[in-house]
Protein backbone atom coordinates (compact mmCIF):
# COMPACT_ATOMS: atom_id res chain seq x y z
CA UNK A 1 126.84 111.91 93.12
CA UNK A 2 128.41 110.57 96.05
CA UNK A 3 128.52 106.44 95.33
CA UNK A 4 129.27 105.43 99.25
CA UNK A 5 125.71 108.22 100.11
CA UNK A 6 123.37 106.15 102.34
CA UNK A 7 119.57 107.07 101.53
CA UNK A 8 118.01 104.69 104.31
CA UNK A 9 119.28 105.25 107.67
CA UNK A 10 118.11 103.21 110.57
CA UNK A 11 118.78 104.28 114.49
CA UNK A 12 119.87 101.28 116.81
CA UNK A 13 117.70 98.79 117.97
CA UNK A 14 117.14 98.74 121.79
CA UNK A 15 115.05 95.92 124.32
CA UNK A 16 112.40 98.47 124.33
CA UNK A 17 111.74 98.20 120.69
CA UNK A 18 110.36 94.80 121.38
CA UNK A 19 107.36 96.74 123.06
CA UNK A 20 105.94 96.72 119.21
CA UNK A 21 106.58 92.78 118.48
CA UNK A 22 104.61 92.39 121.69
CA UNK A 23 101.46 94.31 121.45
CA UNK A 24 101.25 92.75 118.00
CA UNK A 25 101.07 89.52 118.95
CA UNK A 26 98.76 90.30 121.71
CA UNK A 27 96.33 91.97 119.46
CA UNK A 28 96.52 89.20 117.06
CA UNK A 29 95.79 87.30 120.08
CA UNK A 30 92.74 90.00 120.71
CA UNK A 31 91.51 90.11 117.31
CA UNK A 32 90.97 86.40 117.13
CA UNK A 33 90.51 84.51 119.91
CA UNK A 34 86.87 85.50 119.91
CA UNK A 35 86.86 85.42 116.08
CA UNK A 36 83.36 84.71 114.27
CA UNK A 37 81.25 84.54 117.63
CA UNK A 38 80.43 88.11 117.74
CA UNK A 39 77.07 89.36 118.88
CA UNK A 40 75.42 91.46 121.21
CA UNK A 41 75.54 89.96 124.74
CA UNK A 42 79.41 88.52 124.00
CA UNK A 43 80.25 92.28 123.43
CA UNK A 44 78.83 93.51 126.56
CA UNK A 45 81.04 90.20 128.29
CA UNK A 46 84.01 91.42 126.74
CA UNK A 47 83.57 94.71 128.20
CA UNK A 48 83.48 93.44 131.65
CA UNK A 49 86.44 90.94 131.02
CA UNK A 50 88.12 94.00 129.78
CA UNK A 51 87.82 96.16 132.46
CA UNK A 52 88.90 93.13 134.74
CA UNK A 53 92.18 92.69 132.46
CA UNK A 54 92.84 96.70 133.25
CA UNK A 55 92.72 96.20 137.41
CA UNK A 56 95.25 93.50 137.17
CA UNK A 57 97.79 96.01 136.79
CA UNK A 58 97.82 96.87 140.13
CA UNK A 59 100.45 93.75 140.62
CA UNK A 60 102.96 94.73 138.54
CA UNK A 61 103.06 98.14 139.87
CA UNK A 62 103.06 96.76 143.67
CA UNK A 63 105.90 94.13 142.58
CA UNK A 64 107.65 97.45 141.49
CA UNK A 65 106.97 99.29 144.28
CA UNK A 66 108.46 96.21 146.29
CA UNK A 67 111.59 96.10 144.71
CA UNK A 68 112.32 99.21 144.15
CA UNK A 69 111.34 100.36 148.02
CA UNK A 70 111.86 103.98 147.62
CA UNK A 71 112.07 106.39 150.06
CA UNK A 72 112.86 109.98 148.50
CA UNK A 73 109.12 111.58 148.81
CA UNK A 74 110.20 110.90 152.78
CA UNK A 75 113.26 112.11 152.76
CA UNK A 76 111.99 115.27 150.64
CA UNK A 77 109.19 115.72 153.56
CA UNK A 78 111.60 114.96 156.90
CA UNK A 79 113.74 117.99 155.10
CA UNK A 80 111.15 119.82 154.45
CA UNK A 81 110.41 120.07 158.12
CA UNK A 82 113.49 121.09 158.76
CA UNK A 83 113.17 124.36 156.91
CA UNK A 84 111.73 127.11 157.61
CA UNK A 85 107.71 126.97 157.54
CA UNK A 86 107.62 129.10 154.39
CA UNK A 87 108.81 126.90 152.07
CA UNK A 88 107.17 124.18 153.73
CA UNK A 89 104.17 125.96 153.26
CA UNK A 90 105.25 126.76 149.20
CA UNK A 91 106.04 122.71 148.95
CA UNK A 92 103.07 121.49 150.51
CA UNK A 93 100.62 123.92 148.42
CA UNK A 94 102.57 122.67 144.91
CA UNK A 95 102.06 119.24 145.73
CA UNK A 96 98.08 119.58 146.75
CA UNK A 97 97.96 121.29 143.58
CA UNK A 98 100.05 118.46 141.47
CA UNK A 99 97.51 116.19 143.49
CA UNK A 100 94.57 117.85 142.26
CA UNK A 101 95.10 117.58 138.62
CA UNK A 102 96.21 114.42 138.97
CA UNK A 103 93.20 113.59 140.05
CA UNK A 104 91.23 115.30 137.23
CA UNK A 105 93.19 113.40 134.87
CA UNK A 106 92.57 110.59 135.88
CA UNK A 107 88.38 111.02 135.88
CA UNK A 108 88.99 112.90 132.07
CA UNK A 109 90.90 109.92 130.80
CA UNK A 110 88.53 107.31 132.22
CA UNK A 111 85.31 109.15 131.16
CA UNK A 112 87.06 109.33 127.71
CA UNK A 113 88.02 105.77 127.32
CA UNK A 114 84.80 104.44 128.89
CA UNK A 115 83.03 106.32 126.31
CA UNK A 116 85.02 105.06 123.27
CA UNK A 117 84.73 101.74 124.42
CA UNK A 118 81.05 101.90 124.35
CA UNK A 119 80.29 103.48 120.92
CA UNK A 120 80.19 100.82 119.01
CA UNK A 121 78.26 98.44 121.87
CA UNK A 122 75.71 101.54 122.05
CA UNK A 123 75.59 101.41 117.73
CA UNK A 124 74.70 97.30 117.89
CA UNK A 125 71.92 98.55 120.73
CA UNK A 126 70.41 100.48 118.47
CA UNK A 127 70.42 97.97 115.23
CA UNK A 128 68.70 95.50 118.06
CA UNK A 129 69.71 93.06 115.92
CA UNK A 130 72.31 90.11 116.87
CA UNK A 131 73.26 89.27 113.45
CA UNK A 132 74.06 92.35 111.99
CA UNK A 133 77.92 92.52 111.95
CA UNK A 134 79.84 95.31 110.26
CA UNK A 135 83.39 93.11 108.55
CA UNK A 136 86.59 95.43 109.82
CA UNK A 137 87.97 95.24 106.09
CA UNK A 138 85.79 97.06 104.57
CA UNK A 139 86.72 100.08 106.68
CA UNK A 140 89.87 100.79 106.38
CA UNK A 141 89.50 104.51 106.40
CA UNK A 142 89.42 104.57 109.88
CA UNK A 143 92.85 103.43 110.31
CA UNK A 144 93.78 106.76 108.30
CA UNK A 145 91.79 109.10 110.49
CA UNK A 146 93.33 107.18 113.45
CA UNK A 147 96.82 107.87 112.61
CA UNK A 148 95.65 111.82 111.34
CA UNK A 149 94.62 112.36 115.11
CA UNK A 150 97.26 111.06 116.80
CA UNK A 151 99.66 113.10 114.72
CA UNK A 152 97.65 116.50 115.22
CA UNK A 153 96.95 116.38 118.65
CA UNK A 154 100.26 115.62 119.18
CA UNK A 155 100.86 118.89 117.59
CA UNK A 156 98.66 120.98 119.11
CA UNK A 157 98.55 119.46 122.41
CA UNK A 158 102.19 118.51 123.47
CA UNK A 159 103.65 121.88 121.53
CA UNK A 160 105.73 119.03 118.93
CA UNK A 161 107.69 120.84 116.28
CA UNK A 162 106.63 119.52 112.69
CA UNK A 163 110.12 119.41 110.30
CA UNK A 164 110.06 118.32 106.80
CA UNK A 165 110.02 114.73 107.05
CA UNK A 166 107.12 114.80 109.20
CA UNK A 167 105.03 116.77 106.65
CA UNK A 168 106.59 114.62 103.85
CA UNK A 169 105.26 111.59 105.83
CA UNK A 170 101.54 113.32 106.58
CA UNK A 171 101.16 113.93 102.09
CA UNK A 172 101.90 110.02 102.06
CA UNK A 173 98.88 109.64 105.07
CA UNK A 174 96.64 112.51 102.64
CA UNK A 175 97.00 110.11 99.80
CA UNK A 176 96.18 106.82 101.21
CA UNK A 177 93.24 108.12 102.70
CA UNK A 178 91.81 109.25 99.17
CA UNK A 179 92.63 105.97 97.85
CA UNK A 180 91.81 103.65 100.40
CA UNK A 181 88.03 105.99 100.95
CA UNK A 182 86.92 105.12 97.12
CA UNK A 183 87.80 101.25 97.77
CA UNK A 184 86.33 101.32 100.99
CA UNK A 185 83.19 102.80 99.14
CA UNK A 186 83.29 100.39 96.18
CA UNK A 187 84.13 97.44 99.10
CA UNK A 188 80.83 98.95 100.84
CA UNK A 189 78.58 99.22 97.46
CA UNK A 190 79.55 95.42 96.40
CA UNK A 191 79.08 93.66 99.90
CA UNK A 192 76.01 94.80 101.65
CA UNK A 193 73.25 96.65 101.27
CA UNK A 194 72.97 98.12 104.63
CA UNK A 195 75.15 101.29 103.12
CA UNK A 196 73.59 103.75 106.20
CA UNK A 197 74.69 100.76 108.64
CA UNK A 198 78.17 100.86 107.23
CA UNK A 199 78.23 104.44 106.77
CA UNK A 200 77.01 105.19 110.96
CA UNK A 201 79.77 102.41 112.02
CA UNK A 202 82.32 104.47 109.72
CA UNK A 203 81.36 107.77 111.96
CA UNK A 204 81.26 106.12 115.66
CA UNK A 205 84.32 104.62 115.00
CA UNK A 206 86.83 107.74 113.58
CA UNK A 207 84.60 109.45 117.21
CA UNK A 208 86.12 106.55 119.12
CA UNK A 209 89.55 106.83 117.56
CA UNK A 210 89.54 110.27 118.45
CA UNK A 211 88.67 109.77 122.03
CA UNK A 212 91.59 107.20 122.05
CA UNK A 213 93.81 109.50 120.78
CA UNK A 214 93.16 112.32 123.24
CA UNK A 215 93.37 109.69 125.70
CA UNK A 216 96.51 108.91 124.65
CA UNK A 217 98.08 112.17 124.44
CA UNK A 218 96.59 112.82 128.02
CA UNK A 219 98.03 109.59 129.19
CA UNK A 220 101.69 111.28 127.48
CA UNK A 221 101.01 114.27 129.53
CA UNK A 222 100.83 112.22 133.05
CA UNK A 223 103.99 110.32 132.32
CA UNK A 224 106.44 113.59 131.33
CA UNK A 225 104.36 115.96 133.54
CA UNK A 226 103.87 114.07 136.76
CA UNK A 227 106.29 110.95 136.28
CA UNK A 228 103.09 109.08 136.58
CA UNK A 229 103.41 105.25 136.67
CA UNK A 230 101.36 103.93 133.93
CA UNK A 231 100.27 100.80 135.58
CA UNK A 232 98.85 103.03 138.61
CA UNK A 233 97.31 104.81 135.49
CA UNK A 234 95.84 101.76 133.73
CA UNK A 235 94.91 100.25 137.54
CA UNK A 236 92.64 103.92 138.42
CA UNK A 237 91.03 104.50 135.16
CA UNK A 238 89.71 100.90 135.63
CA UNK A 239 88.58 101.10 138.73
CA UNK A 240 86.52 104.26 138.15
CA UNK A 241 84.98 102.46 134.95
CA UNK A 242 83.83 99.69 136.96
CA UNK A 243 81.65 102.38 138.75
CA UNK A 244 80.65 103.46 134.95
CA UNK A 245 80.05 99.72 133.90
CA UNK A 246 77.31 99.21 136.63
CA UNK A 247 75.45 102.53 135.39
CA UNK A 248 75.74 101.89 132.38
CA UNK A 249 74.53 98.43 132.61
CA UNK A 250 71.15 99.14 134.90
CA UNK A 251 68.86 100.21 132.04
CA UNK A 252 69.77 97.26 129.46
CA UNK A 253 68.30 94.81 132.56
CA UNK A 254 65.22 96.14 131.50
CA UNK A 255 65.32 95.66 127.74
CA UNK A 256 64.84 92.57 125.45
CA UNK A 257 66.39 91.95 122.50
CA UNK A 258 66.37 89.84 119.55
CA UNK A 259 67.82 86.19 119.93
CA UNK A 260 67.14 83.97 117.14
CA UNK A 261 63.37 83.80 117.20
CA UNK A 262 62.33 85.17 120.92
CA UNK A 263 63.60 88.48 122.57
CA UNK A 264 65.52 88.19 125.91
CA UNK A 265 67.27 90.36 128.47
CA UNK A 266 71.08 90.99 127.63
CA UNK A 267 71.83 89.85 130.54
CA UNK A 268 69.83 85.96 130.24
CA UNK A 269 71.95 85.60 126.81
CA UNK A 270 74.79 85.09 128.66
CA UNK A 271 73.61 81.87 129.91
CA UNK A 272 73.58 80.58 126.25
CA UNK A 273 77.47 81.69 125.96
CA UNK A 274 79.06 79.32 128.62
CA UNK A 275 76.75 76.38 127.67
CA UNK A 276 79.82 75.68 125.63
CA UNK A 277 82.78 75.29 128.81
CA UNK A 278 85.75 75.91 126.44
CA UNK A 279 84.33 79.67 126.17
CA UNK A 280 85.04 80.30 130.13
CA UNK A 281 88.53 79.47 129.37
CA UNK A 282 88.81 82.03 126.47
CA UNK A 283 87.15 84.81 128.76
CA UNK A 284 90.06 84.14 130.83
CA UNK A 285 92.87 84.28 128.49
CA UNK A 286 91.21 87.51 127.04
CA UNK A 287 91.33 89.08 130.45
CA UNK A 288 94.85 87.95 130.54
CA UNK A 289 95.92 89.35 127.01
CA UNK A 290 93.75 92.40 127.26
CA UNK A 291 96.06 93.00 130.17
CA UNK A 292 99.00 93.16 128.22
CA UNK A 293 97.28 94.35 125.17
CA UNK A 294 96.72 97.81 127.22
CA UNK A 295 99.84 98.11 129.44
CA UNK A 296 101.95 97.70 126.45
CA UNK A 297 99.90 100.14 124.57
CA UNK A 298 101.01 102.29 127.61
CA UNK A 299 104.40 101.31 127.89
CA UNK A 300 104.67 102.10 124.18
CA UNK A 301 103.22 105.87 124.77
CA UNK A 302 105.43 106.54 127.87
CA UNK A 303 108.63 105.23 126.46
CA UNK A 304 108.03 106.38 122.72
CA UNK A 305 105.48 108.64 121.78
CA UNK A 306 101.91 108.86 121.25
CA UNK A 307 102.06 109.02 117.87
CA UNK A 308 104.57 106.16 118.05
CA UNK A 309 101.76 103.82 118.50
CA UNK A 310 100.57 104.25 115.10
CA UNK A 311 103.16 102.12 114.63
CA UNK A 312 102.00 99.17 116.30
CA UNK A 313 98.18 99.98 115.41
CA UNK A 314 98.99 99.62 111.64
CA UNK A 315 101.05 96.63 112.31
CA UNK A 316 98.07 95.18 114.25
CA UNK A 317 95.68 96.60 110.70
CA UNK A 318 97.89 94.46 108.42
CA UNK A 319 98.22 91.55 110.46
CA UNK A 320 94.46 91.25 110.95
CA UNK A 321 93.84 92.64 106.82
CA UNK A 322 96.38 89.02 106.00
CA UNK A 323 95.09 86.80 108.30
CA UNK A 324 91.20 87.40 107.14
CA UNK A 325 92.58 87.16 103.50
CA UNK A 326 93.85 83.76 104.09
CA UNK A 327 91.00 82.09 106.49
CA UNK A 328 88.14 83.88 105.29
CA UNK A 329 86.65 83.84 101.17
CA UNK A 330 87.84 87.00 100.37
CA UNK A 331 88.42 87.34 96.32
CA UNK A 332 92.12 88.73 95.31
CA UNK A 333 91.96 91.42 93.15
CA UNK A 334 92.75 94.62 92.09
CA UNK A 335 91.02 96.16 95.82
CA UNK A 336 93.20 93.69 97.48
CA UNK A 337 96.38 94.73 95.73
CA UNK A 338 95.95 98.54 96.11
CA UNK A 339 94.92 98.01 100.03
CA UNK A 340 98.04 96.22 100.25
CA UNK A 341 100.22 98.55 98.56
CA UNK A 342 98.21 101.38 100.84
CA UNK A 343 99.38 99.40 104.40
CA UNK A 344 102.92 99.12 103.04
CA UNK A 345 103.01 103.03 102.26
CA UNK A 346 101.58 103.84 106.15
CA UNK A 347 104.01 101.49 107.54
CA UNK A 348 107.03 103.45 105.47
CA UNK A 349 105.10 106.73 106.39
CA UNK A 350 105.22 106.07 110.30
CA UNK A 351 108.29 104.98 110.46
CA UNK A 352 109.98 108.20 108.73
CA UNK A 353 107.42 110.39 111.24
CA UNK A 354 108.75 108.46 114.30
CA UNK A 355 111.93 108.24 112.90
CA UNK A 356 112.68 104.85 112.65
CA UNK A 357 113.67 105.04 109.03
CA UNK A 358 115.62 108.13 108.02
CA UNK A 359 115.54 108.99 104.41
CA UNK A 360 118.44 111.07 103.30
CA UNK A 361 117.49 113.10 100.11
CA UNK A 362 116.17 116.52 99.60
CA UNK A 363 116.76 117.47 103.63
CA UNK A 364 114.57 114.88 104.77
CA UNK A 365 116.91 113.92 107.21
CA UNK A 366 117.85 117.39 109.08
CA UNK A 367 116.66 117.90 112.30
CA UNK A 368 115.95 114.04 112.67
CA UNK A 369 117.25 112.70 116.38
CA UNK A 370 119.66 110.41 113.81
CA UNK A 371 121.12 113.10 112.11
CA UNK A 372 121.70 115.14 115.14
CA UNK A 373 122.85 112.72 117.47
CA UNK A 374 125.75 112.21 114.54
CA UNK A 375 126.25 115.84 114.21
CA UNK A 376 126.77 116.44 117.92
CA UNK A 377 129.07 113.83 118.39
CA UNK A 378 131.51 114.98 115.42
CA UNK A 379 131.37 118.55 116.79
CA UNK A 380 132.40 116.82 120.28
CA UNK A 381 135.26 114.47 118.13
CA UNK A 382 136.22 118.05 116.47
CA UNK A 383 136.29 120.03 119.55
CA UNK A 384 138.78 117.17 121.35
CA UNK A 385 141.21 117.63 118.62
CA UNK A 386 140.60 121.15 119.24
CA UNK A 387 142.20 121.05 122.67
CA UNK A 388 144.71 118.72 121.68
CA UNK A 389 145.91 120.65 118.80
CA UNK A 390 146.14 123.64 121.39
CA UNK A 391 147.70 121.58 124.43
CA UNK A 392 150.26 119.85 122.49
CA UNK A 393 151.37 122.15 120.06
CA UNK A 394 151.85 124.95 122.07
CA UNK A 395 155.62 125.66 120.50
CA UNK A 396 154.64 125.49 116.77
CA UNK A 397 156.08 129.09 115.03
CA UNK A 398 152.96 131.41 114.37
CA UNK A 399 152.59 130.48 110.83
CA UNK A 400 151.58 126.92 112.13
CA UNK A 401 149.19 127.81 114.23
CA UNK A 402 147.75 130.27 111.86
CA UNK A 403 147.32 127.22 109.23
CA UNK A 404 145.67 125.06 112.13
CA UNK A 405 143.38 127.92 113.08
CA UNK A 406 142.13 128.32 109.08
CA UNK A 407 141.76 123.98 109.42
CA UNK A 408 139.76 124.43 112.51
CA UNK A 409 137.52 127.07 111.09
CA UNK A 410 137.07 124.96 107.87
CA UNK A 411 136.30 121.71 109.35
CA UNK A 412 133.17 123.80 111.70
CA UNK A 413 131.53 123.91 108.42
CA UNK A 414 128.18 122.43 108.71
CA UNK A 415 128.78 119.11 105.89
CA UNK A 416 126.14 117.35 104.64
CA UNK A 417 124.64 113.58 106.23
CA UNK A 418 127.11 111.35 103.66
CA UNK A 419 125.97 108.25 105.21
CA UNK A 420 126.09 107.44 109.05
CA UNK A 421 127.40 103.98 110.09
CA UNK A 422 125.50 102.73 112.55
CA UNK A 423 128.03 101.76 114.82
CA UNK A 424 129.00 105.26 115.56
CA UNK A 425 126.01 105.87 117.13
C-alpha cells in the first residue's frame, strides 16, 4: 500500500463557492426572522412580501445591462441585412422560435413555483385553524426526497451520466432515508396526536419539493439552452405570479376563519399583525433577504448545478435542526444523535455527488472532473516532452531513439490517481 496515497481529494476553492456561505446565512436569516409568530394570515403576508423580494431583481439585471452595454444582437441583425434574404429569413424564423419557448418557460416555471409555494398555505386553509403548526424537525424525510428528486431529474431531464461515485453517494441517500423515516415516525407518535395532520403535511411537502425541483432543472435548462439571465428569470416569473396572487387571493375575501375566539376575513387579521410597528420593519428585511435568498438559489443552479443546491439546502436543514436544538426544549437523546449522524452522512454524500470531495478507493474517483482535469494535464506535460525529445534529439543513433520510443509508449500507460496535489490543478 502506497503510504504517500491521498484518499480525500478536494478541487480548488473559487469566489463563486461563496454562493453556498451566502444563501446559508440568508436562509438562516429566512428561517428565523419570523420565528414562533406563524399563523394563517402572516403566511399569506409572507407570500406577498415574497413575491415583492422576487421583482426587485429587475435592478441588478438593469445595473448589468448598464455596464456591460452590449451591442452584438445589433451587430448580428445590421449583418444579417446584409446577406442575402434567405438566411435572413432562416435567422429570423430560429430566433421567433427561441422566443417562443422562452416564453413557455417562463409561464411553466412560474405556474410551477406559484403552485409549490401555495401547498402548504392551501393545507393550513383547510385545518381552518390558526394554531395548528406542524414543527419542521419532525420531518426530516422530506429533506431526503428533496435531494432524491433533484438527483433524478437531473438524470432524466438534462441527459447527466451517473458514474460510480454518484451511485455510491445515492446508497448513502437510500439509507438515511430508512433511518431518518422510523425516527421521523417515532418523533411523530411521541409529539402529537394529530398523526393524519403530520402525515398530509409530510405528502404536500415531498409534492412541493418536487415542483421545486423541476423548477429548478427547468431554470438549468434556460441558462445552458438560451444563455438566459437569471435575474430577468427571477424578475418574469414574479411578475406573472403577481397576476396569480390576486386570483388566488379573491375567494379567501369571502371566507372567515378562526382567530382566537371570533372568525374573521384573512384579510382583517392583518390589521392585528402591524399593531406591533417593529413587525413592518421585519416584512421589509424579509423582502430584502428573500431577494437574495432566491437569486442566490439561482446563481447557485446556473453556475453549479441543480443538484448542486442540495448542497446548500442541507446546509440550510442542519443549521435550522442546531439552532432549534439550542433555543427551543428539545430533549437530547438517542433521536437526536442518529439525526445528527444522518445530516453529517448527506452532507459527505453531496459533496462526493457534486464532487467537492473526491474519495480515492475502489474507483470512486475515475471519471470525476478532479481526476480528469489531472489526467489531461499529465498527458499534455507527457506529450511536451514528446516533442522535445523528438526536436532536440534528432541526431541520437537508432538504438536511442528506439529506447525513447519503448519510454514513451510506457509512460502512455493509464497509472492510477496516487494522490493529486492541489496546486497542480
Amino acid at each position: 500500500m502506497d503510504s504517500n496515497k491521498k484518499y480525500c481529494l478536494f478541487p480548488k476553492p473559487h469566489l463563486k463557492h461563496l454562493l453556498f456561505i451566502f444563501y446559508f446565512i440568508s436562509s438562516m436569516v429566512k428561517s428565523y426572522i419570523f420565528k414562533g409568530k406563524y399563523n394563517l394570515s402572516s403566511r399569506i403576508i409572507k407570500l406577498y412580501a415574497y413575491n415583492i423580494g422576487d421583482l426587485l431583481s429587475i435592478f441588478p439585471y438593469l445595473i448589468i445591462r448598464l455596464k456591460i452595454r452590449s451591442n452584438n444582437i445589433n451587430n448580428i441583425s445590421k449583418s444579417i441585412k446584409n446577406t442575402k434574404g434567405g438566411f435572413s429569413y432562416i435567422y429570423t424564423n430560429i430566433f421567433n422560435k427561441m422566443k417562443k419557448r422562452i416564453i413557455i418557460n417562463i409561464f411553466i416555471i412560474s405556474i410551477i413555483d406559484f403552485i409549490a409555494q401555495i401547498s402548504k398555505i392551501v393545507f393550513y386553509i383547510i385545518l381552518n385553524d390558526q394554531k395548528t403548526q406542524i414543527k419542521q424537525a419532525n420531518i426530516n424525510i422530506v429533506l431526503i426526497f428533496n435531494v432524491i428528486f433533484l438527483f433524478l431529474l437531473t438524470k432524466f431531464i438534462l441527459d447527466i451520466t451517473f458514474y460510480l461515485h454518484h451511485y455510491f453517494s445515492f446508497l448513502i441517500f437510500i439509507v438515511c432515508l430508512l433511518v431518518i423515516v422510523i425516527i421521523d415516525f417515532i418523533e411523530i407518535n411521541t409529539v402529537s396526536n394529530a398523526l393524519l395532520d403530520y402525515l398530509l403535511y409530510i405528502v404536500i411537502s415531498i409534492f412541493e419539493f418536487l415542483l421545486y425541483s423541476i423548477e429548478s432543472i427547468m431554470a438549468k435548462k434556460m441558462f445552458l439552452k438560451y444563455y438566459y439571465s437569471p435575474y430577468l428569470l427571477l424578475f418574469f416569473k414574479a411578475s406573472i405570479q403577481f397576476f396569480y396572487f390576486i386570483i388566488f387571493s379573491i375567494p379567501l375575501c369571502f371566507v372567515k376563519f378562526k382567530d382566537g375566539k371570533e372568525e374573521k376575513i384573512i384579510f382583517l387579521m392583518f390589521s392585528n399583525i402591524f399593531e406591533e410597528r417593529i413587525n413592518i420593519l421585519y416584512y421589509i428585511i424579509y423582502i430584502i433577504n428573500s431577494f437574495f435568498y432566491n437569486i442566490l438559489y439561482y446563481l447557485i443552479v446556473d453556475n453549479f448545478s441543480p443538484t448542486h443546491s442540495s448542497i446548500a439546502y442541507i446546509f440550510e436543514n442542519l443549521g435550522v435542526f442546531i439552532i432549534n436544538t439550542a433555543t427551543e426544549d428539545i430533549k437530547i437523546d438517542y433521536k437526536f444523535g442518529i439525526r445528527f449522524i444522518m445530516y453529517i452522512l448527506l452532507i459527505i454524500a453531496t459533496l462526493i455527488f457534486n464532487e467537492f470531495l473526491v474519495i480515492n478507493l475502489c474507483g470512486l474517483a475515475n471519471n470525476t472532473k478532479l481526476f480528469l482535469d489531472y489526467k489531461e494535464k499529465k498527458d499534455l506535460s507527457l506529450i511536451n516532452e514528446i516533442n522535445f525529445d523528438i526536436n532536440g534529439n534528432n541526431n541520437d543513433d537508432n538504438k536511442s531513439e528506439t529506447d525513447n520510443e519503448e519510454n514513451i509508449r510506457e509512460s502512455l500507460i493509464a497509472k492510477p490517481l496516487n494522490g493529486i496535489e492541489l496546486s497542480e490543478i
